[in-house]
Protein backbone atom coordinates (compact mmCIF):
# COMPACT_ATOMS: atom_id res chain seq x y z
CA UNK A 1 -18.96 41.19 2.23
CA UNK A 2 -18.63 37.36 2.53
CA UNK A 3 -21.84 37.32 0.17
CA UNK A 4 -19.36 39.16 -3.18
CA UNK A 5 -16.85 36.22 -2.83
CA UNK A 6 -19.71 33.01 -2.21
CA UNK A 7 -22.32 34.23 -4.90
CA UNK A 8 -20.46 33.08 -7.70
CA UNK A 9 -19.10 29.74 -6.10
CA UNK A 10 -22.73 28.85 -4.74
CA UNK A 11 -24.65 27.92 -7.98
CA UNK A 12 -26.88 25.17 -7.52
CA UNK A 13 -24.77 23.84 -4.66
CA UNK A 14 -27.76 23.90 -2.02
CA UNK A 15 -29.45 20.87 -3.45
CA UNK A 16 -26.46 19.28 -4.29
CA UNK A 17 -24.64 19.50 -1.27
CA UNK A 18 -23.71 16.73 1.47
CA UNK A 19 -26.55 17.07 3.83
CA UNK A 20 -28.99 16.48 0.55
CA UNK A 21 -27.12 13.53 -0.53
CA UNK A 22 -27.83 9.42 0.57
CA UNK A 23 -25.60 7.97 2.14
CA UNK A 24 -25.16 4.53 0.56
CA UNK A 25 -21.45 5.25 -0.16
CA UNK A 26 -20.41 6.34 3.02
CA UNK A 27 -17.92 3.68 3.62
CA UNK A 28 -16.00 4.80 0.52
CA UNK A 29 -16.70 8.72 1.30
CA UNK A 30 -14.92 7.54 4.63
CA UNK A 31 -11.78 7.67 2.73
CA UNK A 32 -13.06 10.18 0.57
CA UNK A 33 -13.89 12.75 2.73
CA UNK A 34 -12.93 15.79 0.66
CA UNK A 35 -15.37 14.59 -1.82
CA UNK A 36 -18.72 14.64 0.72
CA UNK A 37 -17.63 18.50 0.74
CA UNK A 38 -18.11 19.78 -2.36
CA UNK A 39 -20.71 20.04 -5.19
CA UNK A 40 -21.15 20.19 -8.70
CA UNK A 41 -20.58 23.31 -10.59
CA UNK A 42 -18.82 22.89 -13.74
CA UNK A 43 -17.75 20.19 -15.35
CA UNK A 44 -14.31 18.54 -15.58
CA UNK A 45 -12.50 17.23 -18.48
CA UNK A 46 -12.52 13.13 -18.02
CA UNK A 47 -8.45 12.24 -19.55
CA UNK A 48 -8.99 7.79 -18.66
CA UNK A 49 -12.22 6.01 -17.70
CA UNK A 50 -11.75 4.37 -13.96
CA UNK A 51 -9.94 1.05 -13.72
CA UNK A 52 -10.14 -1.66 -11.33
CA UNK A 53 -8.13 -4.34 -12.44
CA UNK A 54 -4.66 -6.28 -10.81
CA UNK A 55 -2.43 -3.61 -13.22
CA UNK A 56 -3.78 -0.98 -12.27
CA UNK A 57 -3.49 -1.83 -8.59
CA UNK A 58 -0.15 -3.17 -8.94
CA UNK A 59 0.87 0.05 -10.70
CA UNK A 60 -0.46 2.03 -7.83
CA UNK A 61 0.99 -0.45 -5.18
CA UNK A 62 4.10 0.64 -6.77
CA UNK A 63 4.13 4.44 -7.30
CA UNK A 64 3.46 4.54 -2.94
CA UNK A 65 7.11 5.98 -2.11
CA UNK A 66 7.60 3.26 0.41
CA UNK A 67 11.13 4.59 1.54
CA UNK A 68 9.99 7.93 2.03
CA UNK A 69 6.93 7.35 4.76
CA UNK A 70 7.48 7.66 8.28
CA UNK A 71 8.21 3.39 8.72
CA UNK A 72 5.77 3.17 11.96
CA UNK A 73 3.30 3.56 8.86
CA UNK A 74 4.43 0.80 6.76
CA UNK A 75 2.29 -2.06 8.29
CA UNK A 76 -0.71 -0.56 8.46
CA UNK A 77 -0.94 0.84 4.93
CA UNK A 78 0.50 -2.88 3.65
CA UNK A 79 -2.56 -4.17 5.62
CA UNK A 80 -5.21 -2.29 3.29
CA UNK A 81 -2.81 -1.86 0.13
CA UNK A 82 -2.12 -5.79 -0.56
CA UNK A 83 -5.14 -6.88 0.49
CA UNK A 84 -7.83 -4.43 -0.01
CA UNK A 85 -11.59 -5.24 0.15
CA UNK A 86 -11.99 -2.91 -3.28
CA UNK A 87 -9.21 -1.38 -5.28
CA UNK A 88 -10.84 1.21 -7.87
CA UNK A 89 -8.55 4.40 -10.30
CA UNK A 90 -10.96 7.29 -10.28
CA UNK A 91 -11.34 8.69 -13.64
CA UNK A 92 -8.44 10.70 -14.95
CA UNK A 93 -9.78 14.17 -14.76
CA UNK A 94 -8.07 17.58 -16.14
CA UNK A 95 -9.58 20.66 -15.05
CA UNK A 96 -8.69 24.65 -15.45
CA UNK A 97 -6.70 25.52 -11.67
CA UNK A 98 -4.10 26.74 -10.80
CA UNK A 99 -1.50 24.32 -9.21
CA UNK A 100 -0.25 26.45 -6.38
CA UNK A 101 -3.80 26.52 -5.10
CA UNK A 102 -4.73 23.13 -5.89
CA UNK A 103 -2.02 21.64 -3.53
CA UNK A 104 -3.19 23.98 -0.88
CA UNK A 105 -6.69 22.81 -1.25
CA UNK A 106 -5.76 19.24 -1.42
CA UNK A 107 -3.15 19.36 1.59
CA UNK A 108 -5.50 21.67 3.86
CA UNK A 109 -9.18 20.30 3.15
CA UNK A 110 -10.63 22.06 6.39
CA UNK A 111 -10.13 24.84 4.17
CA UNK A 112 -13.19 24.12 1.72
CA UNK A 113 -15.07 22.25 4.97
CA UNK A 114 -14.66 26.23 5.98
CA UNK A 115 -16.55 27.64 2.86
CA UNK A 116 -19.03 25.18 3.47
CA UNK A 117 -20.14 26.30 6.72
CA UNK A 118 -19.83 29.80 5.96
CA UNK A 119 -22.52 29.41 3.25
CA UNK A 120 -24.70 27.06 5.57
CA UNK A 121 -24.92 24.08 3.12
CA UNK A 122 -23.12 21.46 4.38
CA UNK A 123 -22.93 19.19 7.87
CA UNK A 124 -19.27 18.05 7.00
CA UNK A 125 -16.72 18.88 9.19
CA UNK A 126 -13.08 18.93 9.58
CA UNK A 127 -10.61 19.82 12.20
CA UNK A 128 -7.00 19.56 12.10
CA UNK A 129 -5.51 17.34 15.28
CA UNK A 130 -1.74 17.98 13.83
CA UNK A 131 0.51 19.22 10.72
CA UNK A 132 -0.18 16.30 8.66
CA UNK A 133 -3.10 14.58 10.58
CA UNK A 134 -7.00 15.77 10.75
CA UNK A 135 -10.32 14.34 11.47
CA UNK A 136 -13.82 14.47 9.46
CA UNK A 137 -17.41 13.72 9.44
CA UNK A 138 -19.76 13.65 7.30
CA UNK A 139 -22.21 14.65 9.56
CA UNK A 140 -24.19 11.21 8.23
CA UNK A 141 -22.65 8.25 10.15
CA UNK A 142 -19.03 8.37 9.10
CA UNK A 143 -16.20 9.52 11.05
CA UNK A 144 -12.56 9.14 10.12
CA UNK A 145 -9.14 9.96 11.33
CA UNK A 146 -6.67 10.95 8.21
CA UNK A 147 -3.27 10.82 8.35
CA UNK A 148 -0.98 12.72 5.25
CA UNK A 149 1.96 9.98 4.79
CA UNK A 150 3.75 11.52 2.27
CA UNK A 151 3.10 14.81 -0.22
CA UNK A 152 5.18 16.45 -3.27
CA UNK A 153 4.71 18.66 -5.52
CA UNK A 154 2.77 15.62 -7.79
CA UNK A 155 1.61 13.14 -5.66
CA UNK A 156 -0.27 12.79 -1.94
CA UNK A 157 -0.54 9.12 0.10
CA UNK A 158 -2.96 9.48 3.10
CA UNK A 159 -4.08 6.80 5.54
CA UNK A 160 -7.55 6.97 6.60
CA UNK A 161 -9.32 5.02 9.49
CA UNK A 162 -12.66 5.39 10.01
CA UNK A 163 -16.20 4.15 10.95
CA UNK A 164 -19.75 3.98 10.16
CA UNK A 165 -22.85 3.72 12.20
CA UNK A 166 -26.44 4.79 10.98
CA UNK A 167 -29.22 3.33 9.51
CA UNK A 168 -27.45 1.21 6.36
CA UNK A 169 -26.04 -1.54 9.05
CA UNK A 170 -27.43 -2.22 13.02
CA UNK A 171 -23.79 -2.49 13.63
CA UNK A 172 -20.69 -0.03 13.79
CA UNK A 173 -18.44 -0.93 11.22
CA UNK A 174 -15.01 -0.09 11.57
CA UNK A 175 -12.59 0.02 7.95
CA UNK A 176 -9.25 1.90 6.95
CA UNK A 177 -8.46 3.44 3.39
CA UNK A 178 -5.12 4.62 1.61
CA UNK A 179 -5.42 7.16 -1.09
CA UNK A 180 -2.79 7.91 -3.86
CA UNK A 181 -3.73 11.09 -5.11
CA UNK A 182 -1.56 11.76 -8.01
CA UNK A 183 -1.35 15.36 -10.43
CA UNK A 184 0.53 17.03 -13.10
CA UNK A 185 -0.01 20.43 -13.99
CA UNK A 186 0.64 22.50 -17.71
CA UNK A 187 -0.44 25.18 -19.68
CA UNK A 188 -3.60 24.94 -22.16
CA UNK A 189 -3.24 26.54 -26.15
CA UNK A 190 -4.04 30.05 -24.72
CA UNK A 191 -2.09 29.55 -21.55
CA UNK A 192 -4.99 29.02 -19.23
CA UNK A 193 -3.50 26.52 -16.07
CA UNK A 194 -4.54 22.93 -16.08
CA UNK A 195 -4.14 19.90 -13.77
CA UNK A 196 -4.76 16.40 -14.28
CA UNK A 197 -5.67 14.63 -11.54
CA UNK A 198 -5.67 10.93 -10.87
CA UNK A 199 -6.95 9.27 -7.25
CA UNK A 200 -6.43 5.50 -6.56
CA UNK A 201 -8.82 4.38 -3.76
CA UNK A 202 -7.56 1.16 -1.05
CA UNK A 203 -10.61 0.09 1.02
CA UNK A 204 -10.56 -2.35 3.58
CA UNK A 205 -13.51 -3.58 5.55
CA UNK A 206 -12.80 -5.31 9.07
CA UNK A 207 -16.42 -6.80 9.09
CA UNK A 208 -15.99 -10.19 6.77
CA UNK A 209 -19.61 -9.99 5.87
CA UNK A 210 -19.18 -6.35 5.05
CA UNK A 211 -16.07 -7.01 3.29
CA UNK A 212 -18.08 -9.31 0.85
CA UNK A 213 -20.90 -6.70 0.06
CA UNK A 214 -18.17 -4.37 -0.69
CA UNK A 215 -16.77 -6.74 -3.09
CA UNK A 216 -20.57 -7.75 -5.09
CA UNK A 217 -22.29 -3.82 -4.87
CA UNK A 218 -18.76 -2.33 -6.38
CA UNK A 219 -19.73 -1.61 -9.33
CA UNK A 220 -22.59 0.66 -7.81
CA UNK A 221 -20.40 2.02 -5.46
CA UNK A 222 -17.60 2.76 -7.69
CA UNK A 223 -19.60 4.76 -10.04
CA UNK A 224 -20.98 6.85 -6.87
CA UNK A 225 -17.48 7.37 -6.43
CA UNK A 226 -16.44 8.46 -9.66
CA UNK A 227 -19.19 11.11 -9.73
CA UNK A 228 -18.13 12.74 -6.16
CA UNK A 229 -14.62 12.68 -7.77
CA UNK A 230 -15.34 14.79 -10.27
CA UNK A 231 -17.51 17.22 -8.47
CA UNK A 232 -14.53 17.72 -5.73
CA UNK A 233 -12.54 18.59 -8.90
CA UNK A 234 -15.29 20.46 -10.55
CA UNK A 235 -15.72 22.69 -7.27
CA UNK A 236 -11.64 22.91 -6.78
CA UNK A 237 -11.79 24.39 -10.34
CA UNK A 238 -14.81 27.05 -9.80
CA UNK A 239 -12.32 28.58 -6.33
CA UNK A 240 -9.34 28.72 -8.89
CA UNK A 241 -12.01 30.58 -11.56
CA UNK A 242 -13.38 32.70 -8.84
CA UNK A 243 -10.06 33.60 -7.32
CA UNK A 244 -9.02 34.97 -10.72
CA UNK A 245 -12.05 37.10 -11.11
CA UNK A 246 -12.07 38.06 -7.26
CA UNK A 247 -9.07 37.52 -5.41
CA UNK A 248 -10.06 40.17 -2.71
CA UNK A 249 -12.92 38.75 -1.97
CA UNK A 250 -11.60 35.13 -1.54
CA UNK A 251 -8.70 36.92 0.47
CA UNK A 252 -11.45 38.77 2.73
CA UNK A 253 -13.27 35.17 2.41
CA UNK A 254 -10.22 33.13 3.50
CA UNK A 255 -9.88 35.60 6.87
CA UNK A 256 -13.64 34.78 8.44
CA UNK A 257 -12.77 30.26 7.64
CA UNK A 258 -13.62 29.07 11.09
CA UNK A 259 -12.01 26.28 12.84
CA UNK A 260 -8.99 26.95 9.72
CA UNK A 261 -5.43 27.48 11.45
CA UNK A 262 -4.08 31.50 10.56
CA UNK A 263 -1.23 30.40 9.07
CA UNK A 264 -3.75 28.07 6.56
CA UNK A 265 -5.81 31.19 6.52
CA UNK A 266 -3.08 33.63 4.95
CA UNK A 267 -1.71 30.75 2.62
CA UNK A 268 -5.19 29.82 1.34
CA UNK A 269 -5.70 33.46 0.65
CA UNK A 270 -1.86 34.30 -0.63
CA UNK A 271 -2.63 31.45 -3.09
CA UNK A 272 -6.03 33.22 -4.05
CA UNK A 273 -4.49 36.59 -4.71
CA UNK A 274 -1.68 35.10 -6.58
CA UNK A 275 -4.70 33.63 -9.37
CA UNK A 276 -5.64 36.96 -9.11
CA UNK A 277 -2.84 38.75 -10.06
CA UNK A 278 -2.06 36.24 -12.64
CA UNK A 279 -5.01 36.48 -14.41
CA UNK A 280 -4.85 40.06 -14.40
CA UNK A 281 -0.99 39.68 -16.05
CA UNK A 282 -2.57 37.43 -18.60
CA UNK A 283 -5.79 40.27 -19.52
CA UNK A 284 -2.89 43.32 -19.35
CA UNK A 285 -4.95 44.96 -16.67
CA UNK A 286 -4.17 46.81 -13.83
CA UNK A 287 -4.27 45.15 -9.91
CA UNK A 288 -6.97 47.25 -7.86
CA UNK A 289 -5.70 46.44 -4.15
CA UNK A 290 -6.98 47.80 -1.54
CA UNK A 291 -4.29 48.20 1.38
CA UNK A 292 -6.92 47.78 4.16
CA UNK A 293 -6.86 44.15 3.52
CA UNK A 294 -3.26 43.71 3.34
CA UNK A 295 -2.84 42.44 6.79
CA UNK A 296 -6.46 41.55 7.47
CA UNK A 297 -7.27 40.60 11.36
CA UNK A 298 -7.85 36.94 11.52
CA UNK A 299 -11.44 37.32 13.81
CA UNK A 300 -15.15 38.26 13.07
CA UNK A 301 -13.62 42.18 12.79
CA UNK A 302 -12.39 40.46 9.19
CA UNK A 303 -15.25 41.58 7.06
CA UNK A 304 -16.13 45.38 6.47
CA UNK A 305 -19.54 45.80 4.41
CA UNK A 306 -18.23 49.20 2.93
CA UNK A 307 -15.91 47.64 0.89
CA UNK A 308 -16.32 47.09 -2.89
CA UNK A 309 -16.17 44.65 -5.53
CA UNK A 310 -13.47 44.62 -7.73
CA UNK A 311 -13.26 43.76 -11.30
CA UNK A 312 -14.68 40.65 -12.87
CA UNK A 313 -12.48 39.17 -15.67
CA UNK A 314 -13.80 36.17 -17.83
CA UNK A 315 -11.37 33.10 -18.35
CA UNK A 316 -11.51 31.91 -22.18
CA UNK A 317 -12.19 28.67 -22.39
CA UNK A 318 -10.09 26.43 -25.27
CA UNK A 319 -9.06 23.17 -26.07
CA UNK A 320 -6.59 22.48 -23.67
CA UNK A 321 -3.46 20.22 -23.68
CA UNK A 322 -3.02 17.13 -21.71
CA UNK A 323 -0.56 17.92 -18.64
CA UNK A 324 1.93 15.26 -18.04
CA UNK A 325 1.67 12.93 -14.76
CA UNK A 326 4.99 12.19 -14.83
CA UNK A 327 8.37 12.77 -12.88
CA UNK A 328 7.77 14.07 -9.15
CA UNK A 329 9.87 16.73 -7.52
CA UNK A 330 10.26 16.52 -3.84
CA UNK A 331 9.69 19.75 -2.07
């Protein structure tokens, strides 16, 4: 049942979640959307303490693959990228998942916005309005339109435009965001998967008053930030941990994601299976597959209560190495 695959995941995620949270950071969560949709539940390795500074915008400025974006782009993402009401790197964070299922989670965030609803703790939405574009709420006052710009195997640039209306201003305010989501992945001392993620945030406000608050209540809003960073990692990391302890439920989990394309549907849960199978390979244990859920339907008819757990396998924690974010390999 949906219940064997959410128990572990769920934690203390109920009081934690979006609809429990304030919203005086919802004009950064409007370019942060992925972040409103998860929760704390273990806790990532921090790598490099945020930055703000000139270099470390410059730097980002610079790693955008300007000649590779669709060029109808290029003005718009200039716009927010040289003149940004706050620039801010998220902490460096390294956490224990498995990079095949990281991309997909990254690339196809209606996915999680899908657990979400299924366990009835969060108001945030997604739907997907084309192959690279979706939209999002928070279900608080921000809305946002999110356009994917370019993704490799290391690094994601998405353009974000969005607004805000609820109680923090009387007016609708209207700003854009680019994110440059960069990774690396490697293997820790006993082998365990690791990526290191690092996510540079571009906000620009249209409202010049707005545009100056930004600028004074950063440091508040930047640490805000920081902290929803690393609980979207933190909750990225607990799906890779439960996949490898449950893949059949996750893949019986992935088949009942509402409002999730079926083609996201069978990756999401391919990608789950494949932690599964992995992890079994690393413990020397057999697979237990059940062949009824090899071609799952895609409807409600997914889920069939007679069904079993399967085995539980513990991940061994170590000191882990530091993956390198360095040369990207286009796809």
């Amino acid at each position: 049942m949906i219940a064997e695959a959410q128990q572990p995941i769920v934690g203390s995620a109920r009081a934690l979640s979006p609809q429990h949270r304030p919203g005086g950071v919802v004009l950064l969560v409007m370019g942060m959307m992925v972040s409103a949709m998860f929760c704390r539940t273990t806790e990532a390795t921090t790598i490099a303490k945020p930055q703000t500074g000139h270099a470390a915008q410059l730097e980002s400025a610079r790693s955008i693959p300007w000649n590779k974006m669709d060029s109808a782009w290029i003005p718009q993402v200039r716009k927010v990228v040289d003149h940004p009401s706050m620039f801010r790197r998220m902490p460096v964070e390294m956490i224990q998942c498995d990079e095949d299922l990281f991309r997909c989670l990254i690339r196809y965030p209606e996915v999680v916005a899908g657990i979400w609803q299924l366990m009835g703790i969060s108001r945030v939405s997604v739907q997907r309005t084309g192959a690279t574009r979706f939209s999002a709420s928070d279900g608080v006052g921000t809305t946002s339109d999110v356009q994917l710009l370019y993704a490799d195997d290391s690094l994601f640039v998405l353009y974000c435009d969005g607004d805000y209306q609820g109680p923090l201003f009387k007016r609708r305010l209207h700003g854009q965001c680019v994110l440059v989501i960069a990774s690396g992945a490697g293997r820790g001392q006993s082998g365990q998967p690791l990526v290191t993620t690092r996510m540079d945030v571009f906000l620009k406000i249209d409202d010049l008053g707005v545009d100056a608050l930004t600028r004074t209540l950063h440091p508040l809003m930047g640490k805000s930030a920081d902290r929803n960073f690393v609980e979207t990692l933190s909750f990225v990391e607990k799906i890779s941990h439960t996949a490898g302890e449950n893949g059949p439920g996750m893949e019986r989990l992935a088949h009942r994601l509402l409002g999730v394309d079926p083609e996201v549907r069978i990756g999401f849960a391919e990608s789950c299976m494949s932690v599964y199978h992995s992890q079994l390979t690393a413990a020397h244990l057999p697979a237990v597959v059940d062949a009824r859920y090899r071609n799952r339907p895609t409807g409600p008819e997914a889920e069939d209560p007679t069904y079993s757990g399967q085995r539980e396998i513990a991940i061994r924690s170590a000191t882990p190495s530091r993956p390198d974010l360095g040369a990207r390999k286009q796809r």
